[in-house]
Protein backbone atom coordinates (compact mmCIF):
# COMPACT_ATOMS: atom_id res chain seq x y z
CA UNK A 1 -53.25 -9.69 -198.10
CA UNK A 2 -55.44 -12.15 -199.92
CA UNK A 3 -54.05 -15.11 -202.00
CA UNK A 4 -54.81 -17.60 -204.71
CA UNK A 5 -53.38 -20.83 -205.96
CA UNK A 6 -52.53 -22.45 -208.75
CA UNK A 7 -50.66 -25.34 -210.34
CA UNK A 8 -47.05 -24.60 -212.13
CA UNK A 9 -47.43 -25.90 -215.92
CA UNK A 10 -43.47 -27.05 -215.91
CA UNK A 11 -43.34 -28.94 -212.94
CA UNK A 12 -46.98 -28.88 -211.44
CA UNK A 13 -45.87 -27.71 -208.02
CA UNK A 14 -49.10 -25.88 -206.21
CA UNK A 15 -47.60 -22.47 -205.94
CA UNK A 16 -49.24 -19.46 -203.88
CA UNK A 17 -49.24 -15.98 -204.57
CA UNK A 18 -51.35 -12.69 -204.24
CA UNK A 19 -54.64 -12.54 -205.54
CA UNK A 20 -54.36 -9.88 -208.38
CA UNK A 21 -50.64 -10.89 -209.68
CA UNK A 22 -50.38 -11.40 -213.63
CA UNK A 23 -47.56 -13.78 -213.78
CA UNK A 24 -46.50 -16.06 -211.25
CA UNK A 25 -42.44 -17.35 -210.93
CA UNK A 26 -42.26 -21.13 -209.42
CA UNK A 27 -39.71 -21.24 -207.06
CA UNK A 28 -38.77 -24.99 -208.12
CA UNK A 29 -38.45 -24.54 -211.83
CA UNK A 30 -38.32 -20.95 -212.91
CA UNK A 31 -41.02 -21.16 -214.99
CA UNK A 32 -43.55 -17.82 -215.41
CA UNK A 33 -47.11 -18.84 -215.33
CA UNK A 34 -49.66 -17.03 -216.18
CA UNK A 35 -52.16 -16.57 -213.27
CA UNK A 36 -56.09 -16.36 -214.50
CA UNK A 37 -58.08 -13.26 -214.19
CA UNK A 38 -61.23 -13.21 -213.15
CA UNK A 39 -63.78 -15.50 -214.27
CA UNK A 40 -61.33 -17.55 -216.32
CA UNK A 41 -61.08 -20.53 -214.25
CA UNK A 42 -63.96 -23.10 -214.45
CA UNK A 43 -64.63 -26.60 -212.74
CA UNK A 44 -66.09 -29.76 -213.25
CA UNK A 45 -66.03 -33.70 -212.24
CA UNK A 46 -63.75 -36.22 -213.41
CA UNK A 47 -65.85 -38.43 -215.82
CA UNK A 48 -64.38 -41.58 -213.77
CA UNK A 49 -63.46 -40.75 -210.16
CA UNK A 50 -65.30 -37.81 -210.03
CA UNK A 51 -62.94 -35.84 -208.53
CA UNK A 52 -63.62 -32.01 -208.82
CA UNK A 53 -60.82 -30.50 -211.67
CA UNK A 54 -60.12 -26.65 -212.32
CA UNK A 55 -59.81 -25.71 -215.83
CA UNK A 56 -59.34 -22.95 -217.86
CA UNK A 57 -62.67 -21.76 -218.92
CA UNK A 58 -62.87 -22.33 -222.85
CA UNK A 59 -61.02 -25.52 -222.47
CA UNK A 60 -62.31 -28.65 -224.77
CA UNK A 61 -61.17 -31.00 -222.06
CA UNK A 62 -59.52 -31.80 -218.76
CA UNK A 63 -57.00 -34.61 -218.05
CA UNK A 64 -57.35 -35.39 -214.21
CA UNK A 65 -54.32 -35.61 -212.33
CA UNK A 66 -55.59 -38.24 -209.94
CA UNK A 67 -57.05 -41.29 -212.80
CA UNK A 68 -55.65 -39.73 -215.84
CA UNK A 69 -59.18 -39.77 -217.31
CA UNK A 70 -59.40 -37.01 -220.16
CA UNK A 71 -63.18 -35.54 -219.20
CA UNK A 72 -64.91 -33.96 -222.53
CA UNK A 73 -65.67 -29.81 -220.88
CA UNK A 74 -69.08 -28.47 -222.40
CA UNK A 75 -72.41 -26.85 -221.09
CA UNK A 76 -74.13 -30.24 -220.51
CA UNK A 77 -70.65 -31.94 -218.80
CA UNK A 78 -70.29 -28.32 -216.54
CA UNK A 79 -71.51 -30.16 -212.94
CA UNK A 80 -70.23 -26.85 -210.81
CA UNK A 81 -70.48 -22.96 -211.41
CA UNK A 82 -67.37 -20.96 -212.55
CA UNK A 83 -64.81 -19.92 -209.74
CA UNK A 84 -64.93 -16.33 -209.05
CA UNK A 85 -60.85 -14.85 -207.96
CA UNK A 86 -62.73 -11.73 -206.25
């Protein structure tokens, strides 16, 4: 079975789950997330550390979890290519 990751938006616990699921239930805080289909999930640098972030693609901006830095997202800001969940 393949899997992905992703971060729970209540309590932003890494969770794992398979690769194709809709929704995703965190086990620490009973939250649903929604998991992102295919070519919805985007990356670029921090604008200070430079730490690689994964966004939602469409997204205006990132806050990074590491400097707190909010990083401005568009074409000329994009550093990597979009993830691909395959």
């Amino acid at each position: 079975m393949d899997f992905a990751q992703l971060i729970c938006r209540g309590c932003r616990t890494l969770l794992m789950y398979a690769r194709g699921a809709t929704t995703v239930r965190c086990s620490c805080c009973h939250i649903v997330n929604y998991a992102p289909g295919p070519n919805q999930v985007a990356h670029v640098n921090c604008g200070n550390c430079q730490t690689t972030l994964m966004y939602p693609s469409g997204a205006p901006s990132v806050k990074c979890a590491v400097c707190h830095y909010v990083t401005n997202v568009n074409v000329s800001t994009i550093t990597v290519l979009r993830h691909y969940l395959n």
